[in-house]
N, C-alpha and C. Protein backbone atom coordinates (compact mmCIF):
# COMPACT_ATOMS: atom_id res chain seq x y z
N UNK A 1 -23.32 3.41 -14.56
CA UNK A 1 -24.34 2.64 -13.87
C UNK A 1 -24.16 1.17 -14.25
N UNK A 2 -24.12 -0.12 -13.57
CA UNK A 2 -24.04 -1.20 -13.49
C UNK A 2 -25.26 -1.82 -13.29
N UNK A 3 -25.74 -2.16 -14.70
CA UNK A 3 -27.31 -2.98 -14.62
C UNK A 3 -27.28 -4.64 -14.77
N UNK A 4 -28.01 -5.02 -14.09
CA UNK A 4 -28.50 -6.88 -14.88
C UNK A 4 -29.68 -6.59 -15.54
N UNK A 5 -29.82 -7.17 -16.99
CA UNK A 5 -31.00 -7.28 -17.10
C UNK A 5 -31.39 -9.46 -17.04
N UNK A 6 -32.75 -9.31 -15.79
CA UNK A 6 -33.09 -10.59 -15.66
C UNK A 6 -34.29 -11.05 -16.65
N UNK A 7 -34.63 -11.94 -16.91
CA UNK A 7 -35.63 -12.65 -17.45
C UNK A 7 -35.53 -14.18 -18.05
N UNK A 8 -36.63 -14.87 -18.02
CA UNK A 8 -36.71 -16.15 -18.43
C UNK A 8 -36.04 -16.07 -19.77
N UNK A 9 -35.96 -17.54 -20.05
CA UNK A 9 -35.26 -17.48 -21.87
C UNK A 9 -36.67 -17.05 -22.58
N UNK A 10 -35.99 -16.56 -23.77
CA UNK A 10 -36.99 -16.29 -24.61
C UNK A 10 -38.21 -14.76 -24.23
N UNK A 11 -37.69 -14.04 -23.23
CA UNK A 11 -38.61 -13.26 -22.61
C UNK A 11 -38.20 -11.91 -23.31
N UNK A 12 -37.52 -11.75 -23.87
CA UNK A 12 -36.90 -10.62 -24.79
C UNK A 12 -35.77 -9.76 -24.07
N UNK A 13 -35.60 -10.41 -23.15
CA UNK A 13 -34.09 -9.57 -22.35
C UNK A 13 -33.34 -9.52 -22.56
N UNK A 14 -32.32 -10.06 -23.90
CA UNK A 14 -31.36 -9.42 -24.37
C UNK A 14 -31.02 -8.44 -25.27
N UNK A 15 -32.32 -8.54 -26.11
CA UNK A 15 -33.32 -7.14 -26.87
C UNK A 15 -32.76 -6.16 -26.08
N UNK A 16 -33.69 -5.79 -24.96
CA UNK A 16 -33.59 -4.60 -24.22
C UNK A 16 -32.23 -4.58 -23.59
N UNK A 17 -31.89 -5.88 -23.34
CA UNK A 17 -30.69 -5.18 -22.64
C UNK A 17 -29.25 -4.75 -23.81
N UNK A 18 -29.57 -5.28 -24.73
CA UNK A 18 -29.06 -4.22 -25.83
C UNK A 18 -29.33 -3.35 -26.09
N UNK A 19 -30.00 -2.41 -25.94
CA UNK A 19 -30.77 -1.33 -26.23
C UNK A 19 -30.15 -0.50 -25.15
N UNK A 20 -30.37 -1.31 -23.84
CA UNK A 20 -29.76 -0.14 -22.45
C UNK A 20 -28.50 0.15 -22.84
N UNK A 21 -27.87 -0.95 -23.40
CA UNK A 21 -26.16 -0.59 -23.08
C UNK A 21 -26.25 0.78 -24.17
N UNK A 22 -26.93 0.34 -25.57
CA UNK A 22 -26.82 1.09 -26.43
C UNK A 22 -26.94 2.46 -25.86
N UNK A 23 -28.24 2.96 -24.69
CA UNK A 23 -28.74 3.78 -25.04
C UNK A 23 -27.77 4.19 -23.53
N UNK A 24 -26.89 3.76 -22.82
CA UNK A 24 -25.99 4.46 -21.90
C UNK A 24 -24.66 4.66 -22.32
N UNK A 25 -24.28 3.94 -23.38
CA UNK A 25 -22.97 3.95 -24.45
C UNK A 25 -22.38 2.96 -22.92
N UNK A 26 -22.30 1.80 -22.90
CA UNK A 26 -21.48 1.04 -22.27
C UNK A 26 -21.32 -0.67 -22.38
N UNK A 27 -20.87 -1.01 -22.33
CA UNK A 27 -20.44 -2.43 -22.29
C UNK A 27 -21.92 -3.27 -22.26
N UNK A 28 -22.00 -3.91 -23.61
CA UNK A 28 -23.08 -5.13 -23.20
C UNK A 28 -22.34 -6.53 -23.11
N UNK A 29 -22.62 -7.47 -21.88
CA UNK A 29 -22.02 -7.82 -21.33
C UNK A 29 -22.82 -9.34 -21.67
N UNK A 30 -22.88 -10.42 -22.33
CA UNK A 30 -23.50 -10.93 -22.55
C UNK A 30 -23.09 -12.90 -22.37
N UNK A 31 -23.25 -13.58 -21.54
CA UNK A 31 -22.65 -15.03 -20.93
C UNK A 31 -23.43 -15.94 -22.17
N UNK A 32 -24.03 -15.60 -22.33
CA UNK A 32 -24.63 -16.45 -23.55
C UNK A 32 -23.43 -16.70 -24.71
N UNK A 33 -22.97 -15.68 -25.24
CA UNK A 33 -21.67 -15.59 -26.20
C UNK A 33 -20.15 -16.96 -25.30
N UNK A 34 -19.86 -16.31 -24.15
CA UNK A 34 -19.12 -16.85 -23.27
C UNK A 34 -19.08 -18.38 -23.68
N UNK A 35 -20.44 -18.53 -23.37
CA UNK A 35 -20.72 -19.93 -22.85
C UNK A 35 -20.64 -20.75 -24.00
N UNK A 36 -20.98 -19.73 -25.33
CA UNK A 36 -20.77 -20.88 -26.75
C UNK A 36 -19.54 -20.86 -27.04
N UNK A 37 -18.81 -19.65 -26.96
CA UNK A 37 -17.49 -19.83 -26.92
C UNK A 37 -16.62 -20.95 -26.02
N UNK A 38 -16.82 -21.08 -24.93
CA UNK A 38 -16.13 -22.22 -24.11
C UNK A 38 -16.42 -23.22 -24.54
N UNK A 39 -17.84 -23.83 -25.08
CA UNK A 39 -18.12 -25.61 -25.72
C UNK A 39 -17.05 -25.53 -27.00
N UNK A 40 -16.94 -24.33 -27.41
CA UNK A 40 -15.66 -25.17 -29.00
C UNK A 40 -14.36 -25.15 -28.64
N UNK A 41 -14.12 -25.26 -27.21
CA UNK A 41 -13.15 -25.54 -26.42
C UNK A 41 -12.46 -26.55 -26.83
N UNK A 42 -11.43 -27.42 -27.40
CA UNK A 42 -11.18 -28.96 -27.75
C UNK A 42 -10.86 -29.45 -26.12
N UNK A 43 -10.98 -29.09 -25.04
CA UNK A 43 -10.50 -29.63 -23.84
C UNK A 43 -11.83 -29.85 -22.63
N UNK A 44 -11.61 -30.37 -22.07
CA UNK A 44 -12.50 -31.12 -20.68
C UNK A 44 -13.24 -29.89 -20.49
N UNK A 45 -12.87 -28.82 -20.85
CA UNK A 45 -13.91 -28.05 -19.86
C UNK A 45 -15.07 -27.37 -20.74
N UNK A 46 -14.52 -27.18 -22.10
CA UNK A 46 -15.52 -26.96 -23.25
C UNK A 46 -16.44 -27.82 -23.58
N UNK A 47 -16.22 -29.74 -23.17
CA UNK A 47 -16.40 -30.34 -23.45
C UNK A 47 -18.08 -30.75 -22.51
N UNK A 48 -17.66 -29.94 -21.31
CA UNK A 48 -18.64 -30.49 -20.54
C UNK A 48 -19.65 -29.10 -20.82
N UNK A 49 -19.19 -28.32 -20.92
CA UNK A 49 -20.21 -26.85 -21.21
C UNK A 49 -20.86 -27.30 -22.36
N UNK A 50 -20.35 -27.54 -23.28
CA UNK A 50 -21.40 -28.21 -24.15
C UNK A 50 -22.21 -29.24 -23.74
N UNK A 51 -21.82 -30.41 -23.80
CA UNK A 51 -22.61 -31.25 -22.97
C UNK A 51 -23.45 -30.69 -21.81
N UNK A 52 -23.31 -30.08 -21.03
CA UNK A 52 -24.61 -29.17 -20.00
C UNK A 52 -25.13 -28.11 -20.84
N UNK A 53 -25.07 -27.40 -22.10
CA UNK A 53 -25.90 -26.73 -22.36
C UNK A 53 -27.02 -27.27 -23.61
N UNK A 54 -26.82 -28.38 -24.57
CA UNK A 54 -27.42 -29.54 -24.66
C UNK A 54 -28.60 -30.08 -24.22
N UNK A 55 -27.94 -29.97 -22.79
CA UNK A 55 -29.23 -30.76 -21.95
C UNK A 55 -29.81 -29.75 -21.57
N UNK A 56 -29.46 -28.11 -21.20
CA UNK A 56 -30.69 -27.26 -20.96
C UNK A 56 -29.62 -27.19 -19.25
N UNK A 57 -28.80 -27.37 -18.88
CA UNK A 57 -28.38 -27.46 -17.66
C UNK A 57 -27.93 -26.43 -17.29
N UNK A 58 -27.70 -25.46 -16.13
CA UNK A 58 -26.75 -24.18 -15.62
C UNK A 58 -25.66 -24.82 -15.45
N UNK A 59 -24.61 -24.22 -16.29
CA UNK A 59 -23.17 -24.07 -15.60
C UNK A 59 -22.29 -23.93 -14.71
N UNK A 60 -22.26 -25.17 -14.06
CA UNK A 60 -21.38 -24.92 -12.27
C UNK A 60 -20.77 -23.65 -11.98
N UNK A 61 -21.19 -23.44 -10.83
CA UNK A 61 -20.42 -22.03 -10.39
C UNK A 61 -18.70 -22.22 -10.41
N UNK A 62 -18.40 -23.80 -9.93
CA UNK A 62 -16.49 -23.42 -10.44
C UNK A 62 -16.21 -23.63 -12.07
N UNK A 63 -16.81 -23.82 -12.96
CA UNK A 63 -16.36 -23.43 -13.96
C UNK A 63 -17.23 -21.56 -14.74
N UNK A 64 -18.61 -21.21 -14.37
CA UNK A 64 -18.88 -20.46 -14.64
C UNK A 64 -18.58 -18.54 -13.95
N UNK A 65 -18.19 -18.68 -12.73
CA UNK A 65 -17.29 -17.61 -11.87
C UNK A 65 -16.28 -17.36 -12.57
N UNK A 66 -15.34 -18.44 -12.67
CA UNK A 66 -14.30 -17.99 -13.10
C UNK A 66 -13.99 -17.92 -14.80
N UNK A 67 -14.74 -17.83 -15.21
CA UNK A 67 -14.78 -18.02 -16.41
C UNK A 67 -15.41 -16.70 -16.75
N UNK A 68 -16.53 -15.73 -15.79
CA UNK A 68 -16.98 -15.14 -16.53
C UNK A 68 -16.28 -13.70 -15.64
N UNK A 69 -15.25 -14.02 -14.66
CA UNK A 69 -14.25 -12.79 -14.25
C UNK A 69 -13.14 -12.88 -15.26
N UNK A 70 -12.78 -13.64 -15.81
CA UNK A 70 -11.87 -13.41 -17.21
C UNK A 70 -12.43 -13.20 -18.40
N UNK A 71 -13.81 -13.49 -18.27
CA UNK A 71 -14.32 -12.88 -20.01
C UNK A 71 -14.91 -11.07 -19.60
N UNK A 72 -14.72 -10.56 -18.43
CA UNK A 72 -15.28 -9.42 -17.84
C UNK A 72 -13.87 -8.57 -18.26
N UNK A 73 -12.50 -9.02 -18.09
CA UNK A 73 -11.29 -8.39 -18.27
C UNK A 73 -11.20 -8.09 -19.71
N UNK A 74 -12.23 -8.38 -20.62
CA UNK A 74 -12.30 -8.00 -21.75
C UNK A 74 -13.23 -6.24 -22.47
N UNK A 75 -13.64 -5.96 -21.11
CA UNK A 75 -14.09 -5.18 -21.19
C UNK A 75 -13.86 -3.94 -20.39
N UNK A 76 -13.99 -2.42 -21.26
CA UNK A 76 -13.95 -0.98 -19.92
C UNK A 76 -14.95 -1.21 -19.39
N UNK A 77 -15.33 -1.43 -18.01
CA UNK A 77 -16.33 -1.51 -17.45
C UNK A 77 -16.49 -0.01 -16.42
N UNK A 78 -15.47 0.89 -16.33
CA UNK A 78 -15.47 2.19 -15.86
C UNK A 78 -16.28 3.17 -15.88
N UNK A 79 -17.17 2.77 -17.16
CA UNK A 79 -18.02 3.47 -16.89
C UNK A 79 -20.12 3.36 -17.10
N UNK A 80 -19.91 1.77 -16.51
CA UNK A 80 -20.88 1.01 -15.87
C UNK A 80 -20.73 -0.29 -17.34
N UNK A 81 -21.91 -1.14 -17.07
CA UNK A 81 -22.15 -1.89 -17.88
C UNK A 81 -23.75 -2.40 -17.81
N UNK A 82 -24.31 -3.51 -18.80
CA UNK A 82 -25.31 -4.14 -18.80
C UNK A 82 -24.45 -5.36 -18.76
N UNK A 83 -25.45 -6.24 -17.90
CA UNK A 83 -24.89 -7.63 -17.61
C UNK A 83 -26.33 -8.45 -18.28
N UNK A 84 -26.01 -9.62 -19.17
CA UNK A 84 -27.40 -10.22 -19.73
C UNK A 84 -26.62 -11.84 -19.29
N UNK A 85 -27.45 -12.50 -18.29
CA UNK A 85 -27.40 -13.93 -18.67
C UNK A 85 -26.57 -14.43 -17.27
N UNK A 86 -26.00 -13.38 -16.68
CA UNK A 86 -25.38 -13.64 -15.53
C UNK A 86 -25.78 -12.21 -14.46
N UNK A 87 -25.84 -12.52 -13.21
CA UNK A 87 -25.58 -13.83 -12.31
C UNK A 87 -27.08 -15.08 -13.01
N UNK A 88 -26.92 -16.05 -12.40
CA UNK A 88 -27.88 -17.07 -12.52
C UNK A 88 -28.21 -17.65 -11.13
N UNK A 89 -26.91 -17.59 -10.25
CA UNK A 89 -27.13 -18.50 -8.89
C UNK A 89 -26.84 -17.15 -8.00
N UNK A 90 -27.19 -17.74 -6.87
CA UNK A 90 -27.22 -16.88 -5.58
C UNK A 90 -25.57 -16.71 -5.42
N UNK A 91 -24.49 -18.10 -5.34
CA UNK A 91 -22.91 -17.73 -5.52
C UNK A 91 -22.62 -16.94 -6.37
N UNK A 92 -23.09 -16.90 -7.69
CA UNK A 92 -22.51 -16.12 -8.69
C UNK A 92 -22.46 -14.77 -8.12
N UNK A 93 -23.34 -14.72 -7.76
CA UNK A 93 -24.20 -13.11 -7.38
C UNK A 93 -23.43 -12.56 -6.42
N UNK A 94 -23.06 -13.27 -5.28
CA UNK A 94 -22.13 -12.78 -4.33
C UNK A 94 -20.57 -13.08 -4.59
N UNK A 95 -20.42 -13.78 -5.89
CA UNK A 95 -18.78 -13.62 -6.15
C UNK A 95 -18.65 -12.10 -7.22
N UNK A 96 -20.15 -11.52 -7.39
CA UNK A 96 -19.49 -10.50 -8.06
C UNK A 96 -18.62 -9.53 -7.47
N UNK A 97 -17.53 -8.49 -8.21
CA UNK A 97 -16.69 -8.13 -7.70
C UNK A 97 -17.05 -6.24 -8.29
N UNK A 98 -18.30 -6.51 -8.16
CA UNK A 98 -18.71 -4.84 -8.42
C UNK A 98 -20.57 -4.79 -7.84
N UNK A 99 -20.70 -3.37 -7.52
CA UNK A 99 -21.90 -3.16 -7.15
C UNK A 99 -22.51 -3.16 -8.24
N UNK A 100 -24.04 -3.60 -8.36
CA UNK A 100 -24.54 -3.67 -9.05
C UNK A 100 -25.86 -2.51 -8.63
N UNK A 101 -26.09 -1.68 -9.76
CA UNK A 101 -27.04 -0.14 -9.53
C UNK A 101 -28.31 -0.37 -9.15
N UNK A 102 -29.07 -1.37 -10.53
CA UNK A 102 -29.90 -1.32 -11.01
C UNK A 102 -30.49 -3.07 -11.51
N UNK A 103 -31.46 -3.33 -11.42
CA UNK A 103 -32.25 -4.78 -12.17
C UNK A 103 -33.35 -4.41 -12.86
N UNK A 104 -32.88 -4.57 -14.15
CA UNK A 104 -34.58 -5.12 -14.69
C UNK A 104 -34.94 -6.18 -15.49
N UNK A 105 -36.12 -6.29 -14.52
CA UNK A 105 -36.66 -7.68 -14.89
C UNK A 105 -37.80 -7.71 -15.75
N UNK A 106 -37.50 -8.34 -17.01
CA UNK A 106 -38.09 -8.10 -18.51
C UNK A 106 -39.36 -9.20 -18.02
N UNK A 107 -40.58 -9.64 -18.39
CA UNK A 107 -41.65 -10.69 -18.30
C UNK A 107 -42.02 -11.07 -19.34
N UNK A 108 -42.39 -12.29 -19.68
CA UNK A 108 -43.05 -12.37 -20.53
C UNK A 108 -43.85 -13.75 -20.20
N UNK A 109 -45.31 -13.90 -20.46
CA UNK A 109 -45.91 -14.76 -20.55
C UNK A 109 -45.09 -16.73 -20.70
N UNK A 110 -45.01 -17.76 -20.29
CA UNK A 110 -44.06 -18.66 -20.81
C UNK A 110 -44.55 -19.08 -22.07
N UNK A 111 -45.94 -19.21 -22.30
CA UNK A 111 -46.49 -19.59 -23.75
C UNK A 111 -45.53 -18.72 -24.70
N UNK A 112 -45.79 -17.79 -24.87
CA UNK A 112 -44.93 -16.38 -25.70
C UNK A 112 -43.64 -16.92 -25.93
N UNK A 113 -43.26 -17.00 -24.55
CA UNK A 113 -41.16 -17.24 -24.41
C UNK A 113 -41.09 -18.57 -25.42
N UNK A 114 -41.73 -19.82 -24.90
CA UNK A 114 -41.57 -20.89 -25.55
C UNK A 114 -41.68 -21.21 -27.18
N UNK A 115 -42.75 -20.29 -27.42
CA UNK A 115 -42.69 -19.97 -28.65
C UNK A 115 -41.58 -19.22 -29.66
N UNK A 116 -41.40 -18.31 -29.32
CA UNK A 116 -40.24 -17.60 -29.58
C UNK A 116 -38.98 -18.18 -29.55
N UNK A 117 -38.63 -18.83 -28.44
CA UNK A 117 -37.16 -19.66 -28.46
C UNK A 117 -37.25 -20.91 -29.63
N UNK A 118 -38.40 -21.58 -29.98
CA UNK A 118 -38.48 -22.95 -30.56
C UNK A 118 -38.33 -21.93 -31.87
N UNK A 119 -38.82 -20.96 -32.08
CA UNK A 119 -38.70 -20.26 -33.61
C UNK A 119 -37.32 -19.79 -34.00
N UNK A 120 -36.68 -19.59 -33.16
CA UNK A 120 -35.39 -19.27 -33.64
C UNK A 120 -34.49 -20.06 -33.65
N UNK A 121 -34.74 -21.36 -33.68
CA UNK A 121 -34.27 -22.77 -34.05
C UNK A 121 -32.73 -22.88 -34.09
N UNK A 122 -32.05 -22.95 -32.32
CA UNK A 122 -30.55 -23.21 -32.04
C UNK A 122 -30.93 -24.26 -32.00
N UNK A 123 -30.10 -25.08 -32.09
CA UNK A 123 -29.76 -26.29 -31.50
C UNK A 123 -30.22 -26.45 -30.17
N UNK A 124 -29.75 -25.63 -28.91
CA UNK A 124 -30.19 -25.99 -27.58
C UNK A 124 -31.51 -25.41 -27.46
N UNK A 125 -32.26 -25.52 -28.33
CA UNK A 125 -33.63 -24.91 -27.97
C UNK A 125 -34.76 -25.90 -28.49
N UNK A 126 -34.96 -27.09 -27.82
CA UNK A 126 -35.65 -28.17 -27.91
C UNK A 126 -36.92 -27.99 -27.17
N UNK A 127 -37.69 -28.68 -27.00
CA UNK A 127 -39.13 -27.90 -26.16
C UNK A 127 -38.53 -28.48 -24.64
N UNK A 128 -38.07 -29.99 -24.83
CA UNK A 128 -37.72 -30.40 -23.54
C UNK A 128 -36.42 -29.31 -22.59
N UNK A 129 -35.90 -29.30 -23.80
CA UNK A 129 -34.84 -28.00 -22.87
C UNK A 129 -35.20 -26.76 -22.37
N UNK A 130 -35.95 -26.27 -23.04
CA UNK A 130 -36.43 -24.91 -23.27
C UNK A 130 -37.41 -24.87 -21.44
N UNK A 131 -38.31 -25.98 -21.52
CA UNK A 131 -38.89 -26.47 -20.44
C UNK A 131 -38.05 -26.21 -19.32
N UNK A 132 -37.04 -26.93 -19.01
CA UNK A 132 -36.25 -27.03 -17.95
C UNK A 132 -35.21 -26.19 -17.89
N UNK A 133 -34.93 -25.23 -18.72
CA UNK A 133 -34.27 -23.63 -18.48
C UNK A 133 -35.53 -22.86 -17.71
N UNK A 134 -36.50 -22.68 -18.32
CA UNK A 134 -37.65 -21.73 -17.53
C UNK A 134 -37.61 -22.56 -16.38
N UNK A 135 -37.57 -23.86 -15.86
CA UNK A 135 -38.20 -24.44 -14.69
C UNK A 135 -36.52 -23.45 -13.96
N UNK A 136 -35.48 -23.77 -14.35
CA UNK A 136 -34.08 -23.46 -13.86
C UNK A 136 -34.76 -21.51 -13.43
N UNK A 137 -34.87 -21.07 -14.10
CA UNK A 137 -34.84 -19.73 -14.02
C UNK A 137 -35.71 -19.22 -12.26
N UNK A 138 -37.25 -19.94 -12.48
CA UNK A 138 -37.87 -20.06 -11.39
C UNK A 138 -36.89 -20.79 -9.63
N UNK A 139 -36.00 -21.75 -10.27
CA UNK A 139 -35.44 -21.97 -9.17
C UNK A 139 -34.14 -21.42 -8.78
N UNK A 140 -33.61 -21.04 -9.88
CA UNK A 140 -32.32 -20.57 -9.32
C UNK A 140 -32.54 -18.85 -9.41
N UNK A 141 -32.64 -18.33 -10.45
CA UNK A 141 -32.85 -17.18 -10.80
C UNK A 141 -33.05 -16.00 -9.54
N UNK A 142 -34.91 -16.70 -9.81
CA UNK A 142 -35.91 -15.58 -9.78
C UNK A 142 -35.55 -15.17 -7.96
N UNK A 143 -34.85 -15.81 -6.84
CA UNK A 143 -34.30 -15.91 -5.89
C UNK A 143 -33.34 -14.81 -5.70
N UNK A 144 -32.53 -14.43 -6.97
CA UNK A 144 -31.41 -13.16 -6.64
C UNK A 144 -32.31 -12.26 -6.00
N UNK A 145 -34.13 -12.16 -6.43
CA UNK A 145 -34.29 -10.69 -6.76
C UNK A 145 -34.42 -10.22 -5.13
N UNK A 146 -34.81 -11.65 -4.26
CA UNK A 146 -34.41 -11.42 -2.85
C UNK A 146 -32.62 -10.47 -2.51
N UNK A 147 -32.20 -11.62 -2.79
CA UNK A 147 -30.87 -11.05 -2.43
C UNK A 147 -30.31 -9.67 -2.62
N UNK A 148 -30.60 -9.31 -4.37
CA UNK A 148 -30.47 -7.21 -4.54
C UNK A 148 -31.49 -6.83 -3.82
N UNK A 149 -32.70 -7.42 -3.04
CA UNK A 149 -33.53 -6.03 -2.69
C UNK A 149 -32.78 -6.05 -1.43
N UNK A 150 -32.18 -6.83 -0.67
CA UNK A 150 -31.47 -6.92 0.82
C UNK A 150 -30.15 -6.24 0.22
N UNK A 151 -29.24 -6.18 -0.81
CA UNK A 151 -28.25 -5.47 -0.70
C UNK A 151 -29.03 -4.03 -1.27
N UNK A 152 -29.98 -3.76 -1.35
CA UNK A 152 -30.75 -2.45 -1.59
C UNK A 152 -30.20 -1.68 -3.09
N UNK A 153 -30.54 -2.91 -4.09
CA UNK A 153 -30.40 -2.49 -5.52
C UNK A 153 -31.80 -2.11 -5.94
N UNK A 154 -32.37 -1.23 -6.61
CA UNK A 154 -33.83 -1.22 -7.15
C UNK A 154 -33.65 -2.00 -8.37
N UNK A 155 -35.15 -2.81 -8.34
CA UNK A 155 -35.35 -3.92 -9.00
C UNK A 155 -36.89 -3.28 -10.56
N UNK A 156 -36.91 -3.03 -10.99
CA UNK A 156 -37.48 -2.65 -11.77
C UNK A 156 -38.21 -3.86 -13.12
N UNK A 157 -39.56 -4.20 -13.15
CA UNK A 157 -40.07 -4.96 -13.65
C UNK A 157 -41.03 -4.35 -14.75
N UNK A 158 -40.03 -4.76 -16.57
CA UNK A 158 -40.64 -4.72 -17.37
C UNK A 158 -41.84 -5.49 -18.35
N UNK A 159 -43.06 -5.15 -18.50
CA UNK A 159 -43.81 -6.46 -18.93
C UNK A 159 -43.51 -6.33 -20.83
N UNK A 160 -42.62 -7.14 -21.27
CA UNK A 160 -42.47 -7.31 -22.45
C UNK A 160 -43.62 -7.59 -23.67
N UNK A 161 -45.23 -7.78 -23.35
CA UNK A 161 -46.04 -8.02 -24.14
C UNK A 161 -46.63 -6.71 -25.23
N UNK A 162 -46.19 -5.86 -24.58
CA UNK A 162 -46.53 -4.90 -26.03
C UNK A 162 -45.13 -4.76 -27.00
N UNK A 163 -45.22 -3.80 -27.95
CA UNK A 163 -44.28 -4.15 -29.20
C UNK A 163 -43.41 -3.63 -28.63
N UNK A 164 -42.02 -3.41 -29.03
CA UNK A 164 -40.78 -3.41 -28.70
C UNK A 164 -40.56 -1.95 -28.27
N UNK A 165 -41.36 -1.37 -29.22
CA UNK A 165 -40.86 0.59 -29.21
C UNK A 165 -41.67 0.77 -27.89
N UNK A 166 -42.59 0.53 -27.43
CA UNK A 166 -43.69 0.75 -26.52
C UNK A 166 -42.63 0.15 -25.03
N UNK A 167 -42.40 -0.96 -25.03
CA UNK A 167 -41.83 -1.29 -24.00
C UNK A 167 -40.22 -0.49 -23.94
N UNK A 168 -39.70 -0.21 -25.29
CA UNK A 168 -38.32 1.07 -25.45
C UNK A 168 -38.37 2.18 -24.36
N UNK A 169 -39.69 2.50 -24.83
CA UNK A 169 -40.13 3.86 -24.29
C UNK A 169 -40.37 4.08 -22.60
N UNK A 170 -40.83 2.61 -22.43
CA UNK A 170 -40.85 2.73 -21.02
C UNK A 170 -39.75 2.52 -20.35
N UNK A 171 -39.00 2.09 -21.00
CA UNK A 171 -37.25 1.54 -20.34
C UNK A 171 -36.86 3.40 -20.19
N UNK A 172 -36.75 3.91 -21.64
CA UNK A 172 -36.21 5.14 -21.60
C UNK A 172 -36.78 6.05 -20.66
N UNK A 173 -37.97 6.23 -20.13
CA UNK A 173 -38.83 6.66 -19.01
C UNK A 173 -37.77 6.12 -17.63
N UNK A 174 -37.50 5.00 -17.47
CA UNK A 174 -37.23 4.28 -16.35
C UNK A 174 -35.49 4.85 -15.85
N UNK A 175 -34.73 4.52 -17.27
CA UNK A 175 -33.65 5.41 -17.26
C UNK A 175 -33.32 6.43 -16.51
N UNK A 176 -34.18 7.22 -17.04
CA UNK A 176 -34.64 9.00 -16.72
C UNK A 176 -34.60 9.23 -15.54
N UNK A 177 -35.45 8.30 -15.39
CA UNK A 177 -36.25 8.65 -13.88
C UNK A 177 -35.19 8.23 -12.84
N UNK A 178 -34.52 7.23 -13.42
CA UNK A 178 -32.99 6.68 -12.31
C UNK A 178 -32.20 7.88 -12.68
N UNK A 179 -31.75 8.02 -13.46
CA UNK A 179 -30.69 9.07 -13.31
C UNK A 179 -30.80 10.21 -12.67
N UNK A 180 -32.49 10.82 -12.47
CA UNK A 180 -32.43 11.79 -11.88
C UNK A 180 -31.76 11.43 -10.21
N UNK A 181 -32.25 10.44 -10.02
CA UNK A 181 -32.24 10.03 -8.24
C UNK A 181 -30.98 10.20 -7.87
């Protein structure tokens, strides 16, 4: 099965979407790693990924496509995957080169998210940045969920405000209930 898990920064979606891969034994698939990996790039193109992630900016689709179909060749993907952090844009989404099963979309309050990201104190997690990733998410993002319900992916929306095992449990419920179908 081939999942995205979506959500704002800071909304706990890479939590769970570690947990899915864990709990399907498959590839967690994660652009966040990617993307820090490419800024310690010594060349023009690391150079600017850093510099745009800094400022809180999305990663052009001609450097982020192709960048994240060669960090994908790193993985068996045969027998599905979790995708965390990508697609982001509506291109991305339609340069993928596999069906995608399943979405879930993790929530969380932005007070909560904002909090949480400023506490775990990266570098790119400034309030001003942090700000204008959630504003990014609302504009570029939250738009795919049009696009999978027209290619007729089920979209599944988790509310992340209770504790972790509680919201586990409902993922593992959700699982279930897909696999039977």
């Amino acid at each position: 099965m081939n999942i995205v898990v979506f959500g704002s920064q800071g909304s706990g979606k890479s939590t769970h979407a570690k947990y899915i891969a864990e709990k399907l034994d498959v590839p967690y698939i994660y652009t966040g790693d990617l993307f820090r990996e490419l800024e310690k790039e010594n060349f023009p193109r690391g150079k600017k990924v850093k510099n745009l992630m800094r400022k809180g900016v999305l990663i052009p689709n001609e450097i982020s496509i192709p960048a994240f179909e060669e960090y994908t060749r790193n993985y068996d993907i045969s027998k599905g995957f979790v995708l965390d952090g990508y697609p982001r844009t509506l291109e991305q989404a339609k340069a993928l080169k596999f069906k995608i099963n399943l979405i879930f979309y993790v929530r969380l309050p932005e007070n909560i998210a904002i909090a949480r990201l400023i506490e775990r104190k990266r570098y790119d997690d400034t309030y001003e940045v942090i700000k204008k990733r959630l504003g990014m998410f609302d504009k570029f993002t939250r738009p795919l969920f049009g696009y999978f319900k027209n290619q007729r992916v089920k979209i599944v929306e988790v509310d992340n405000s209770p504790s972790i095992e509680k919201v586990q449990r409902k993922i593992d419920g959700l699982l279930e209930k897909q696999a039977r179908n």
